[in-house]
Protein backbone atom coordinates (compact mmCIF):
# COMPACT_ATOMS: atom_id res chain seq x y z
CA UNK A 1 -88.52 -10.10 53.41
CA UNK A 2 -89.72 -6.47 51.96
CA UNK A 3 -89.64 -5.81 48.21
CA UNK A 4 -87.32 -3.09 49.64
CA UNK A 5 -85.00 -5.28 51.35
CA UNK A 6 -85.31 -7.96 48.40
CA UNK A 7 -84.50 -5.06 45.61
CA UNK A 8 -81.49 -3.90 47.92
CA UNK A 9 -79.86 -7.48 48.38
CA UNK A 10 -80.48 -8.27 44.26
CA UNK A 11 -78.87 -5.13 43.69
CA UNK A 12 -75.93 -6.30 45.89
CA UNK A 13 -74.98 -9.46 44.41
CA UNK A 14 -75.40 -7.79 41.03
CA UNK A 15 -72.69 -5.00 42.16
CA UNK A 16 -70.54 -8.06 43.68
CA UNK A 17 -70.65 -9.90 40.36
CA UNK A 18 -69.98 -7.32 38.43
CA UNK A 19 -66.90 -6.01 40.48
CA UNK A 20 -65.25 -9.67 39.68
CA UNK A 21 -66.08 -9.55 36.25
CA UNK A 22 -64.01 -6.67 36.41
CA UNK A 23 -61.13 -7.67 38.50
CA UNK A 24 -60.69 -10.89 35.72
CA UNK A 25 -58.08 -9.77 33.34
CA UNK A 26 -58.96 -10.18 29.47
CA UNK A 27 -57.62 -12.69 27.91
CA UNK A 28 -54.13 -12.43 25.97
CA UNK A 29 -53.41 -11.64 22.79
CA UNK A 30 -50.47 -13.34 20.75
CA UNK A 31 -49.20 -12.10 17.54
CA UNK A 32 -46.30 -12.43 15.28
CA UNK A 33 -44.20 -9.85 13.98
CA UNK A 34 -41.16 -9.43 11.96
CA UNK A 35 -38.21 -7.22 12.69
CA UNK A 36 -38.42 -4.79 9.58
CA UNK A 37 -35.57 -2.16 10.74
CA UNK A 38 -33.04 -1.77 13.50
CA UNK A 39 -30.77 1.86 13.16
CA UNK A 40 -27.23 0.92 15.52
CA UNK A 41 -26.54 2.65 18.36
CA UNK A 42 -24.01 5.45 18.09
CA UNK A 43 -22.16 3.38 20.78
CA UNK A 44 -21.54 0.70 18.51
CA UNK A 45 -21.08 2.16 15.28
CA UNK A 46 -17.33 1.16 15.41
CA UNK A 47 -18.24 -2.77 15.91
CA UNK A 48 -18.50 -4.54 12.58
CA UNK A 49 -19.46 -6.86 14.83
CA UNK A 50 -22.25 -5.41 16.04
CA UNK A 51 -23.38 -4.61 13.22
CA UNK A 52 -23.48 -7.81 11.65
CA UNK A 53 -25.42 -9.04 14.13
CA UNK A 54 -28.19 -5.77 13.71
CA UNK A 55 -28.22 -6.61 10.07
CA UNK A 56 -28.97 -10.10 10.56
CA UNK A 57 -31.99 -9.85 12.67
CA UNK A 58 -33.72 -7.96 9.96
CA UNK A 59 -36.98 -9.93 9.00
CA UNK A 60 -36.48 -12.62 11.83
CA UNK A 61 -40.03 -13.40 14.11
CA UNK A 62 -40.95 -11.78 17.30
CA UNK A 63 -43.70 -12.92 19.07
CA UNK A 64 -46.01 -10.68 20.86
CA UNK A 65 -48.26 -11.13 23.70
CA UNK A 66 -50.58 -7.83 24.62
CA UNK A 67 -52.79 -7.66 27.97
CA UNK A 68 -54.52 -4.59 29.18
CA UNK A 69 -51.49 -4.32 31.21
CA UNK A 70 -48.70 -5.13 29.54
CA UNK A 71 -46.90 -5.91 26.67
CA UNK A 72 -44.19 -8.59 26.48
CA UNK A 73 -41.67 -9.66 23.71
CA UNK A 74 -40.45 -12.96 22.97
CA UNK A 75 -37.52 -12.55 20.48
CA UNK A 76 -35.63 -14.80 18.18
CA UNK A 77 -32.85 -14.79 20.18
CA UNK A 78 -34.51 -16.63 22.95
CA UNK A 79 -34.58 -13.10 25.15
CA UNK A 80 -38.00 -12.21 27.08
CA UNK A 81 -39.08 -8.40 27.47
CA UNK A 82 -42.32 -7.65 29.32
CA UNK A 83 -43.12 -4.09 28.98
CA UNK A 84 -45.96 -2.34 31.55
CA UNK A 85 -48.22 -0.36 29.48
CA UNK A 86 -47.48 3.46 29.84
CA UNK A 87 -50.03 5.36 28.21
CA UNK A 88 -53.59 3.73 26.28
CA UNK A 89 -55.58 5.78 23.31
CA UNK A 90 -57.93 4.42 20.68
CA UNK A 91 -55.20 3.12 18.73
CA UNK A 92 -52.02 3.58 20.11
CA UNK A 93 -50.36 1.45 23.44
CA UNK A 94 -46.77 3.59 24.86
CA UNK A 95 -44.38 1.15 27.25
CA UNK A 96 -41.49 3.27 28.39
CA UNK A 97 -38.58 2.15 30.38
CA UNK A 98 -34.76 2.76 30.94
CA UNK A 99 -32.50 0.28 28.64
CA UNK A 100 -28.67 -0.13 30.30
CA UNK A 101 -26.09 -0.75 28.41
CA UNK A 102 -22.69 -2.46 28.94
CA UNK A 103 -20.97 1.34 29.00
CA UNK A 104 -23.13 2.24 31.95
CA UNK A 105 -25.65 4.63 29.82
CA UNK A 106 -29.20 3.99 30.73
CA UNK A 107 -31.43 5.80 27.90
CA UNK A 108 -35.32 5.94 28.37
CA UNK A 109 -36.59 3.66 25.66
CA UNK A 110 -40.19 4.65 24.21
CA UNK A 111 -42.02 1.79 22.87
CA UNK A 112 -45.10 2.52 20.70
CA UNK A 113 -47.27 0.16 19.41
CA UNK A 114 -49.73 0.54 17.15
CA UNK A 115 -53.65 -1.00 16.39
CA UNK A 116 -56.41 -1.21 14.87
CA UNK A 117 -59.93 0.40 15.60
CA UNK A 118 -61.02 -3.67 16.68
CA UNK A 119 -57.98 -3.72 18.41
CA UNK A 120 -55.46 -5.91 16.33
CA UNK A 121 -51.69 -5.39 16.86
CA UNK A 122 -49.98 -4.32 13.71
CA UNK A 123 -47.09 -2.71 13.99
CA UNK A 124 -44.39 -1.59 16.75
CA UNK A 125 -41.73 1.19 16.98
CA UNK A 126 -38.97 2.44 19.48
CA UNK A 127 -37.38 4.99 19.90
CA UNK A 128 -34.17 5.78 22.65
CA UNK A 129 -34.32 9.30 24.60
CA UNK A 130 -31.30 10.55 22.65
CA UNK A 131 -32.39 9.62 19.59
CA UNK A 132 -29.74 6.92 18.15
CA UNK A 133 -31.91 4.13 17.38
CA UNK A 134 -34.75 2.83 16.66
CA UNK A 135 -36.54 -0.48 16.09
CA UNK A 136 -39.70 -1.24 14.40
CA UNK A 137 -41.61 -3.96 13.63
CA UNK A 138 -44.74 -4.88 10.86
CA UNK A 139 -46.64 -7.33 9.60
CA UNK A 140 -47.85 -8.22 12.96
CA UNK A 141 -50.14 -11.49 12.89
CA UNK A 142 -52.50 -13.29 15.17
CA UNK A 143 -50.13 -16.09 16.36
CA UNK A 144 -50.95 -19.74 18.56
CA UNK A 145 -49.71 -19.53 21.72
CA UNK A 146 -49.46 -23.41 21.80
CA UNK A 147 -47.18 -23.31 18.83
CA UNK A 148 -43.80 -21.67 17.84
CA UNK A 149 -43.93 -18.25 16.00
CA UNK A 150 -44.76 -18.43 12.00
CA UNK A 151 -42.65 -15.78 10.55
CA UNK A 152 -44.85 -13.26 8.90
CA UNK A 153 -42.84 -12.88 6.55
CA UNK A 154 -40.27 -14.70 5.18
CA UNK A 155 -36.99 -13.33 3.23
CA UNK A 156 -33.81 -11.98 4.03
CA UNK A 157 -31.68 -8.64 4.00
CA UNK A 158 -30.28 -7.76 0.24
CA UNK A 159 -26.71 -6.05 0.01
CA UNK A 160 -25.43 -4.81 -3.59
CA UNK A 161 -26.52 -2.99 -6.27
CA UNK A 162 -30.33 -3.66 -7.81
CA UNK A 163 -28.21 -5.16 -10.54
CA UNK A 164 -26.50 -7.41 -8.66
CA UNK A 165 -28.55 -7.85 -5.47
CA UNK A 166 -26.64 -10.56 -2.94
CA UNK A 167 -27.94 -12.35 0.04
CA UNK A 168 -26.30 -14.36 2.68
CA UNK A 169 -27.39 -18.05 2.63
CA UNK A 170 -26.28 -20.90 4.95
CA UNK A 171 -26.05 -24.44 3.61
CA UNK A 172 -26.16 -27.32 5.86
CA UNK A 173 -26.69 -25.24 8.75
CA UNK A 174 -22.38 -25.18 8.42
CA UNK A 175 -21.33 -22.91 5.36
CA UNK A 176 -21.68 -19.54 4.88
CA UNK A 177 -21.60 -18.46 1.72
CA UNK A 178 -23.22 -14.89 -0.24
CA UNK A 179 -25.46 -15.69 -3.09
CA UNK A 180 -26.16 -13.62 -6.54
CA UNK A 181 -30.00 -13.87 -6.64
CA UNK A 182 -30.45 -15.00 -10.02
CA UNK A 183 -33.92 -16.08 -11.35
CA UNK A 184 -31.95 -16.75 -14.86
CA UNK A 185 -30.23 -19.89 -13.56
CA UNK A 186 -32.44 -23.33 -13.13
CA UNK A 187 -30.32 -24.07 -10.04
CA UNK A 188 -28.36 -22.61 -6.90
CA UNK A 189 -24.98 -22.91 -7.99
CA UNK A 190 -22.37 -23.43 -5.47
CA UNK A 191 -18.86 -22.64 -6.88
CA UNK A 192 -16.38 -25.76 -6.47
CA UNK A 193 -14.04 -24.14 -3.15
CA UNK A 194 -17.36 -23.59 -1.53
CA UNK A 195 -18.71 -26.90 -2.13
CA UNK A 196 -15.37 -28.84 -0.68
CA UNK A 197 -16.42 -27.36 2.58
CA UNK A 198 -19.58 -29.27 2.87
CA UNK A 199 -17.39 -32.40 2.93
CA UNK A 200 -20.02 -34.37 0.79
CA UNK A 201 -19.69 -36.02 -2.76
CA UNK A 202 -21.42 -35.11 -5.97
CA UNK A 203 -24.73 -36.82 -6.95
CA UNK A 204 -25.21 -36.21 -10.63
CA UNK A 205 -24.21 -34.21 -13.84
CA UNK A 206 -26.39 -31.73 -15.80
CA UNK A 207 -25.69 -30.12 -18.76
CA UNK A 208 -26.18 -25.99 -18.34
CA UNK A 209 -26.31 -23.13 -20.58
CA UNK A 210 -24.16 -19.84 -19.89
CA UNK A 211 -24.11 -16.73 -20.37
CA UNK A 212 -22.11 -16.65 -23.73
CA UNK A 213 -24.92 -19.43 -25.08
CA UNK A 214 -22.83 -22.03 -24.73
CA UNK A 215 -23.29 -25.49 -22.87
CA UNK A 216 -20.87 -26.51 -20.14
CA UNK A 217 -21.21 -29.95 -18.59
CA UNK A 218 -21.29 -29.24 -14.34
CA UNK A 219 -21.95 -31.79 -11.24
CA UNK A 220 -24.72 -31.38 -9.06
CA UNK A 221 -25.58 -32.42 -5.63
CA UNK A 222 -28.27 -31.42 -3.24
CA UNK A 223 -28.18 -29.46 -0.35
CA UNK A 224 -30.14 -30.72 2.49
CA UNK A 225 -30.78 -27.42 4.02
CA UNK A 226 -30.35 -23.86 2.44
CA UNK A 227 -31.04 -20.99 4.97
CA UNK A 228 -31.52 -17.64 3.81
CA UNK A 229 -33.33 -14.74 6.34
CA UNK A 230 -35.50 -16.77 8.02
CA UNK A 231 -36.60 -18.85 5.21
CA UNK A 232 -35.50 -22.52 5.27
CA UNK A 233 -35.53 -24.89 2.23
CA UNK A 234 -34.67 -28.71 2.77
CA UNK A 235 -33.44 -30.72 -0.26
CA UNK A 236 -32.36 -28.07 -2.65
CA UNK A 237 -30.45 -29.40 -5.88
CA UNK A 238 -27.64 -27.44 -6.75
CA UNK A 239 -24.82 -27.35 -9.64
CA UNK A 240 -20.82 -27.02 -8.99
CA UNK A 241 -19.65 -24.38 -10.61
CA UNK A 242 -15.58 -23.52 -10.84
CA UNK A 243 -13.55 -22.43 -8.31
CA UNK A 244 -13.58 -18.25 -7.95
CA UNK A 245 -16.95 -17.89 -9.69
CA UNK A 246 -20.03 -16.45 -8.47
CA UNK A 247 -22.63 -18.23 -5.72
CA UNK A 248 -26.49 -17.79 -7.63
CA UNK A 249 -29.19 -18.35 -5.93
CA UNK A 250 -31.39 -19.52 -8.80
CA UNK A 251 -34.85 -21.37 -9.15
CA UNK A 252 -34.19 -24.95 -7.34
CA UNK A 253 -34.90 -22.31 -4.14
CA UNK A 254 -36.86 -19.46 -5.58
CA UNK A 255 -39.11 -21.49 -7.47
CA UNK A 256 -40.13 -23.19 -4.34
CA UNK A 257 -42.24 -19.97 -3.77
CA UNK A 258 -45.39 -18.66 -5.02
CA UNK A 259 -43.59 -15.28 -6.39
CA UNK A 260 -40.66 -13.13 -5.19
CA UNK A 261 -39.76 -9.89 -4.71
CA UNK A 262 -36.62 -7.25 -4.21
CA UNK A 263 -38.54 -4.81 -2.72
CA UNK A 264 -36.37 -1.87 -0.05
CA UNK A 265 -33.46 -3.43 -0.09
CA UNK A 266 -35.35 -6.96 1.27
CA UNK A 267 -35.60 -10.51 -0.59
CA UNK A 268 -39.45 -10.85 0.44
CA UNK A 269 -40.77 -14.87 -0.44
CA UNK A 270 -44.70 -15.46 -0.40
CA UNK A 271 -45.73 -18.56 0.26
């Protein structure tokens, strides 16, 4: 065999490798993101309902897995979205694609999501063609594809007044009940009609200080799971506090936390 010939089949099987390194996709990327907004469609705005349900999806986990490809959604509520990649720049991937609705509209959804210069996913918005809603996500973070999503961030939607800023909670995964967040009280208090629901019996008694400085003697029991956003606390003590008064959500939860914040009208919890 020539040099020629020998040169001209090396440079062959170089071109042949190099065309399957190329056809091999690159490997996914998984990430977890929390829902930080969701505007209601103008279709709904007439549902409590439905909005109830927007309001509680704030802060709840989405994972994310980006190819070159694609870009596919695995939400909270079980549901699976896999959306082919649009348009590609430096730091910006655009899905777009028609979203029907149960009133027969079928709006042209743009999906943007944003990364960094290495190429990290941090953040996601969308955006419908006639411009009544939008959903974003943040605090995108490298996830395990082998294990469930870790919610980025933990916390839950406030309603109220920065005075009196309320949050829902669920104890024992049964009743629903909306708490004053209140880092002046030791414990969660649970007020006495609320705690009948639970159908469980008191464990204790603790003597507590009120507002007016003086000490009332109240019955505790602990909760064995307290649910509020997506943050879950197992074995919480409360206090019983009369019938009519005011849920807190005091320090027997908080205090579980390495610090707290109220910050836009969210209950944020760092771990």
């Amino acid at each position: 065999m020539s040099t020629r010939t020998a040169l001209s089949a090396s440079l062959s099987v170089a071109a042949t490798a190099l065309i399957v390194i190329a056809a091999c996709p690159a490997a996914a990327q998984v990430y977890d993101c929390t829902l930080s907004s969701v505007a209601p469609r103008a279709v709904y705005q007439n549902q409590d309902s439905q909005q109830e349900g927007l309001k509680t999806r704030i802060g709840s986990t989405w994972r994310v897995v980006v190819t070159p490809k694609s870009i596919t959604e695995l939400r909270s509520n079980g549901q699976t979205f896999e959306r082919p990649i649009a348009n590609t720049y430096e730091k910006v991937r655009i899905a777009r694609y028609q979203n029907c609705e149960s009133n027969g509209e079928c709006p042209t959804v743009e999906r943007v999501f944003f990364f960094t210069r290495d190429g990290a996913l941090t953040s996601a918005t969308a955006t419908y063609s006639d411009g009544t809603s939008s959903v974003s996500m943040r605090a995108c973070k490298p996830g395990n594809a082998n294990q469930p999503p870790r919610p980025a961030v933990l916390g839950a939607r406030v309603t109220g007044s920065n005075r009196t800023p309320t949050v829902t909670g669920i104890l024992n995964g049964s009743v629903k009940l909306s708490f004053l967040v209140d880092s002046g009280a030791t414990d969660v208090v649970v007020p006495e009609d609320h705690f009948e629901r639970l159908g469980i019996k008191p464990t204790g008694r603790v003597t507590a200080q009120i507002a007016d400085g003086s000490s009332v003697l109240m019955r505790t029991f602990t909760i064995q799971s307290l649910t509020v956003g997506n943050a879950v606390a197992q074995n919480v003590i409360a206090s019983i506090s009369p019938r009519g008064s005011e849920a807190l959500l005091g320090m027997s939860f908080l205090g579980r936390y390495k610090s707290w914040s109220i910050n836009n009208s969210y209950l944020i919890l760092n771990e």
